[in-house]
Protein backbone atom coordinates (compact mmCIF):
# COMPACT_ATOMS: atom_id res chain seq x y z
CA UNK A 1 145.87 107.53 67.08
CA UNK A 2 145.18 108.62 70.40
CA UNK A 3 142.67 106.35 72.71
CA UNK A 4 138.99 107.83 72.70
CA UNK A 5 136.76 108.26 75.89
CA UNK A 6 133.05 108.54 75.25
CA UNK A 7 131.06 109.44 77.95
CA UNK A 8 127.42 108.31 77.32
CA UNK A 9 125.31 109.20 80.51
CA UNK A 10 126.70 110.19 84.08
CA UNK A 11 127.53 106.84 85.08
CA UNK A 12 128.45 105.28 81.66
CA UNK A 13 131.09 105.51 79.44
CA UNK A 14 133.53 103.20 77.05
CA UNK A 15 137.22 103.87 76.40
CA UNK A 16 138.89 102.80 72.58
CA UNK A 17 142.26 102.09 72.21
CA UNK A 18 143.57 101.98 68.25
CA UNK A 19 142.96 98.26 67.03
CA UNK A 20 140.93 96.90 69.98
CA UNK A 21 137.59 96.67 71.42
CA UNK A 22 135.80 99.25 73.14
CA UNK A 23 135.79 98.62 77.00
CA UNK A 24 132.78 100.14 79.05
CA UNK A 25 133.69 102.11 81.95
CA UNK A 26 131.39 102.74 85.03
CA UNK A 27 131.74 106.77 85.63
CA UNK A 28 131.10 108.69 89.15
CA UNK A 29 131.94 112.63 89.54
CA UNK A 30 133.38 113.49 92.66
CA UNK A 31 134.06 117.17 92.48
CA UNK A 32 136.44 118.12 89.99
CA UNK A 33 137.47 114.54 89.83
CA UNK A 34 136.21 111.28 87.69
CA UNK A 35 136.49 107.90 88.96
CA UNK A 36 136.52 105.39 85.82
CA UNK A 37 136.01 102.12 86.57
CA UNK A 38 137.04 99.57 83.55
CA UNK A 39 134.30 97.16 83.81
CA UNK A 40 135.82 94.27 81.33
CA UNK A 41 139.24 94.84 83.35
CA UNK A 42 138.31 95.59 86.77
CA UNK A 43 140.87 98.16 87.11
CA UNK A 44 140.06 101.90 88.01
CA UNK A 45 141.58 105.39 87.25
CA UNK A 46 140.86 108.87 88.53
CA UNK A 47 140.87 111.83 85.64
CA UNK A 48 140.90 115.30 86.95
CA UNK A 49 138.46 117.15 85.13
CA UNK A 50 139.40 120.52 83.99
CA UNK A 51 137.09 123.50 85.28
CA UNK A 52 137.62 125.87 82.06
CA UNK A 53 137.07 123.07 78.77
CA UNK A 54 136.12 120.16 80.45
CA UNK A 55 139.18 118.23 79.06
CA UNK A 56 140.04 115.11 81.21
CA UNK A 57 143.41 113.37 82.24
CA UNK A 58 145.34 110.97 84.22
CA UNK A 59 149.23 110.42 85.00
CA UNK A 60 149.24 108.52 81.19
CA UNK A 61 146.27 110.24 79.34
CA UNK A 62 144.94 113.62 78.85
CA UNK A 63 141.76 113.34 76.70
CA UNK A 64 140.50 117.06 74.66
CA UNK A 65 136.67 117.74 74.41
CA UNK A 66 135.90 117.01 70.73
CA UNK A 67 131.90 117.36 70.67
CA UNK A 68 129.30 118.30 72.79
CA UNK A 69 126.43 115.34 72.98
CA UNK A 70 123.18 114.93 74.80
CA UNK A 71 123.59 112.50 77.61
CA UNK A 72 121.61 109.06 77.64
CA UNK A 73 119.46 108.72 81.00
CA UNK A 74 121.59 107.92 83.74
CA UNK A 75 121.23 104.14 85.11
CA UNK A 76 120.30 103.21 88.62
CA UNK A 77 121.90 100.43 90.18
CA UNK A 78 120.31 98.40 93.27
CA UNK A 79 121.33 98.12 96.46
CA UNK A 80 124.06 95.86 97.20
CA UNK A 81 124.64 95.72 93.68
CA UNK A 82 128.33 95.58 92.54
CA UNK A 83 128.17 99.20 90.47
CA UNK A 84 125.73 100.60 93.51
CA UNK A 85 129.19 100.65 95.19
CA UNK A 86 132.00 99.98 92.57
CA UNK A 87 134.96 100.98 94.48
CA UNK A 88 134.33 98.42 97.11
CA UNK A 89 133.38 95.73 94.70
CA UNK A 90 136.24 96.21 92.62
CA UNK A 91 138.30 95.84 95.98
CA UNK A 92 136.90 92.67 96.52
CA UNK A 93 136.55 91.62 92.97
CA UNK A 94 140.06 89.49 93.35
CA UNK A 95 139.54 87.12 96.22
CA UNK A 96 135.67 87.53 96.26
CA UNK A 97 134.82 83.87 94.98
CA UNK A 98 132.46 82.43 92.91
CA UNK A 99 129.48 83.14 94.28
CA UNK A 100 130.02 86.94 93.97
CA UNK A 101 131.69 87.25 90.63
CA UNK A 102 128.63 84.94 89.26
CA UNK A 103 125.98 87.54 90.67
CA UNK A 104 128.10 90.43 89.41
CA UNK A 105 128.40 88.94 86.07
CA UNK A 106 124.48 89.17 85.92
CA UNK A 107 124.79 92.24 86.13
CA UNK A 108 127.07 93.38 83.44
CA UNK A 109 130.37 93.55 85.32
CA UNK A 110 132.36 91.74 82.64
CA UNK A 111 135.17 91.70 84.69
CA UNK A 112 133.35 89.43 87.30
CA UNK A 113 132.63 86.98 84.21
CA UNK A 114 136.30 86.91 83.49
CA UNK A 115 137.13 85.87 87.05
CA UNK A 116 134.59 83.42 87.20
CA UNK A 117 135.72 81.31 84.23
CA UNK A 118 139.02 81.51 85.05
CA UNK A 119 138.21 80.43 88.20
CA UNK A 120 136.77 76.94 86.68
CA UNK A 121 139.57 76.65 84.45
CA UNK A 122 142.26 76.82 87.50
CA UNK A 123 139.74 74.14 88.98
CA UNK A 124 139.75 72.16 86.85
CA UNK A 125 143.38 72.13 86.21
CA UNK A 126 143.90 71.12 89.25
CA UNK A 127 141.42 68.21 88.89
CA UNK A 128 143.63 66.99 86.10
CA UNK A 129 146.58 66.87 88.31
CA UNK A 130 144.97 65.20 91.52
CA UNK A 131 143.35 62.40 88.83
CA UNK A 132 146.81 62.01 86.91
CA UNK A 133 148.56 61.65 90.31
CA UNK A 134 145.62 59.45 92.09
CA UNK A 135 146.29 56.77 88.60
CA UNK A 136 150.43 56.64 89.13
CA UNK A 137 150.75 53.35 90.28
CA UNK A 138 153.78 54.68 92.23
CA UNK A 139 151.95 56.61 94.69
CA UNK A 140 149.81 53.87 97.05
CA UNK A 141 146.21 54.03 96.84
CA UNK A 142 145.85 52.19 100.71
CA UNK A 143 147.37 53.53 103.73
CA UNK A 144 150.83 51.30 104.70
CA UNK A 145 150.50 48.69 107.24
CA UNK A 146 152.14 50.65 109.75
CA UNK A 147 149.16 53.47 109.82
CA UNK A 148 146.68 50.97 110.31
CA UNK A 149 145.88 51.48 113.84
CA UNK A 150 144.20 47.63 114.25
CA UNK A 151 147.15 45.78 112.52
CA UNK A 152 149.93 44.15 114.71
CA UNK A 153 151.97 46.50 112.28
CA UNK A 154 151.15 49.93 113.28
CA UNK A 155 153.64 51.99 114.53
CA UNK A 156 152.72 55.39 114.99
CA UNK A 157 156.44 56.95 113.95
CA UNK A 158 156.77 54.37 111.10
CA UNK A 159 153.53 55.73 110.02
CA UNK A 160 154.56 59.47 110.26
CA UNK A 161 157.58 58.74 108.18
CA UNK A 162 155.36 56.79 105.76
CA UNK A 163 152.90 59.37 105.19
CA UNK A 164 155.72 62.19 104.60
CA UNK A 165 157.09 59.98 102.23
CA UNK A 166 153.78 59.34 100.33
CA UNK A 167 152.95 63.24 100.24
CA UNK A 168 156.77 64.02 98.97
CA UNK A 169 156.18 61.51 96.39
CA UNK A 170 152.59 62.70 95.11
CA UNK A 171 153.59 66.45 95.59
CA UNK A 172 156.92 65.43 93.33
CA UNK A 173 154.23 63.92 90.69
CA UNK A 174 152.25 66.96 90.54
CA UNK A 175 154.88 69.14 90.16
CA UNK A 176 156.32 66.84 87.19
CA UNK A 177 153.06 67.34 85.59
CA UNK A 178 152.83 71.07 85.14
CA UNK A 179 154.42 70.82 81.94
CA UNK A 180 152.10 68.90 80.37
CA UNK A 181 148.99 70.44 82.11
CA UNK A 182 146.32 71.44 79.61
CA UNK A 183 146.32 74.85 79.23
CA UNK A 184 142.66 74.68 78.14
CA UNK A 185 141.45 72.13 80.29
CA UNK A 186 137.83 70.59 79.86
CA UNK A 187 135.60 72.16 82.45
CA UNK A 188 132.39 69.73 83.92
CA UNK A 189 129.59 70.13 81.46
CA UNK A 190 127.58 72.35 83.66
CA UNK A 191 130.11 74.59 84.11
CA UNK A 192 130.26 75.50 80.72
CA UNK A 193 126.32 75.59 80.51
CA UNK A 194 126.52 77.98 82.94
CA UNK A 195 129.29 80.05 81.10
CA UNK A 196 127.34 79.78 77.79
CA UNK A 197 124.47 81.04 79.27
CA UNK A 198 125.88 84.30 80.54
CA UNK A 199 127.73 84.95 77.50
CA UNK A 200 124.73 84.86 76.00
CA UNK A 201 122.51 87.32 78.49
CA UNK A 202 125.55 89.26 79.25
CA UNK A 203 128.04 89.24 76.29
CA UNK A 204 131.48 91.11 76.30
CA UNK A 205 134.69 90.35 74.02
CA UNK A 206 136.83 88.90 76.62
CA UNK A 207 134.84 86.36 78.40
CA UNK A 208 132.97 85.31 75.59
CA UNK A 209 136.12 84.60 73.41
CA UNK A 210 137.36 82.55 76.49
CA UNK A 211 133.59 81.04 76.76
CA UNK A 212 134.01 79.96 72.75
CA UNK A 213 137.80 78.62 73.77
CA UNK A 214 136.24 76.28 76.36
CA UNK A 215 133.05 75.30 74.55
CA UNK A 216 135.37 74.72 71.58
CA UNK A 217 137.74 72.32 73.67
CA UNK A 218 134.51 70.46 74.87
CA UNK A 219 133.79 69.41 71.40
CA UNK A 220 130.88 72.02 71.44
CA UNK A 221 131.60 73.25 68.25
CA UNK A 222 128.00 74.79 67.24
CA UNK A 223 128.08 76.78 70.68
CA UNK A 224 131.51 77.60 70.41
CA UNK A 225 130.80 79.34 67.25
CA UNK A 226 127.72 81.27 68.68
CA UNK A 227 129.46 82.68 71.53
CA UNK A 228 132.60 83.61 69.27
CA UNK A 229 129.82 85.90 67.35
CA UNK A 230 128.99 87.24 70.49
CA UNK A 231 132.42 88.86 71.05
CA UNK A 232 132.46 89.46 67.80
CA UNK A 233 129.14 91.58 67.42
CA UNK A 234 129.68 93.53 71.03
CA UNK A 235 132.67 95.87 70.05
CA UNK A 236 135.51 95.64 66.91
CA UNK A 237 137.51 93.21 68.18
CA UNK A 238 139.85 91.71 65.27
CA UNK A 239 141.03 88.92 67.06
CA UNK A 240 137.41 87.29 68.05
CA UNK A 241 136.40 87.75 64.24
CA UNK A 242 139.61 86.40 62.93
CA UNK A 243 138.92 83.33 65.12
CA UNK A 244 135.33 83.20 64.04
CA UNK A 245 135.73 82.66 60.54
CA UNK A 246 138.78 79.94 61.19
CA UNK A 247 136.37 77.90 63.46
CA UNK A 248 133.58 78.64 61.02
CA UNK A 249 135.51 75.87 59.71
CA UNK A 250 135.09 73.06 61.91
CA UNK A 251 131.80 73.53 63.01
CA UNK A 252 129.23 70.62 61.51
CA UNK A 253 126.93 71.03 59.45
């Protein structure tokens, strides 16, 4: 089967592969062009739009009017808002930080979402590895003798060579530790309020799958199973269901 573009309203649309889940598209007509914007991927294509049938197509795609529909009211997005100007905001949407992708997860960029928890989870990976390195009894907790600048030790050199030592040593540990680094690691207990809470007010099937993965790893096992019905209930998405009734499973009563 061929993928299926549905094009609700002027600026709103969804895209369905064979198998998977639906992913809404931001739309904007320029001409005899149409920017779609993949909101759950953050990626964007440009169809031409043909002037004779209205068929559509890309460099991979070329989609064929099947049906004629009456368009749903067109949205209007605020100022400043990430889909008020999605080209730039999906140019940013990479290095924009947490701040951003939090407010443009508000506002139904799923993409944004995405980001944001995977920005925790790379966090707190790397809190794993500073607290695994900080407890090797290897790696001195105090400065050496020679660094402290009021001791009959210090040597300023010494303490150079000390301190290059100590960082080779620590950044040798961390390294070593990658392979057993959680790939699931437990995130701080208000990050995954947070998280639960905009799976909930703005649900999708990616970030709320990855919202049940974290919850479940918490031990959260009741809201873990609420937000895998979340990504369950917004599009067909196999996977999310499949998971749902295995985890069912191991949720208390």
């Amino acid at each position: 089967m061929a993928p299926v573009l549905r094009v609700d309203s002027a600026v709103q649309g969804e895209r369905q592969l064979p198998g998977e889940a639906a992913e809404p598209y931001h739309l904007q007509r320029n001409g005899d062009q149409l920017l779609a914007a993949n909101l759950a991927s953050g990626r964007m294509t440009t169809l031409a739009v043909s002037t004779d049938n209205g068929n559509l197509s890309d460099d991979t795609e070329h989609y064929v009017l099947e049906a004629d529909v009456a368009c749903q009211a067109a949205s209007t997005f605020a100022p400043g808002s990430c889909r008020a100007d999605i080209t730039t905001c999906f140019g940013q949407m990479t290095w924009a930080g947490a701040d951003s992708w939090r407010r443009w997860c508000t506002e139904g960029v799923s993409a944004a979402c995405n980001r944001l928890i995977e920005d925790y989870r790379s966090e707190a990976r790397s809190a794993w590895v500073i607290a695994k390195v900080m407890a090797d009894d290897s790696i001195p907790s105090s400065p050496p003798a020679v660094c402290v600048e009021d001791s009959a030790a210090f040597d300023g050199e010494a303490c150079r060579h000390a301190e290059d030592a100590q960082r080779a040593r620590a950044v040798g540990k961390a390294f070593a530790l990658t392979k057993d680094m959680p790939s699931e690691p437990t995130l701080p207990g208000s990050e995954l309020d947070e998280v639960a809470k905009l799976c909930r007010q703005q649900p999708s099937v990616t970030f709320c799958t990855a919202v049940a993965s974290a919850l479940h790893t918490a031990g959260r096992l009741p809201a873990a199973l609420e937000a895998l019905q979340l990504a369950c209930s917004t599009a067909e998405n196999p996977q999310a269901c499949a998971q749902l009734a295995t985890q069912g499973t191991d949720t208390p009563n």
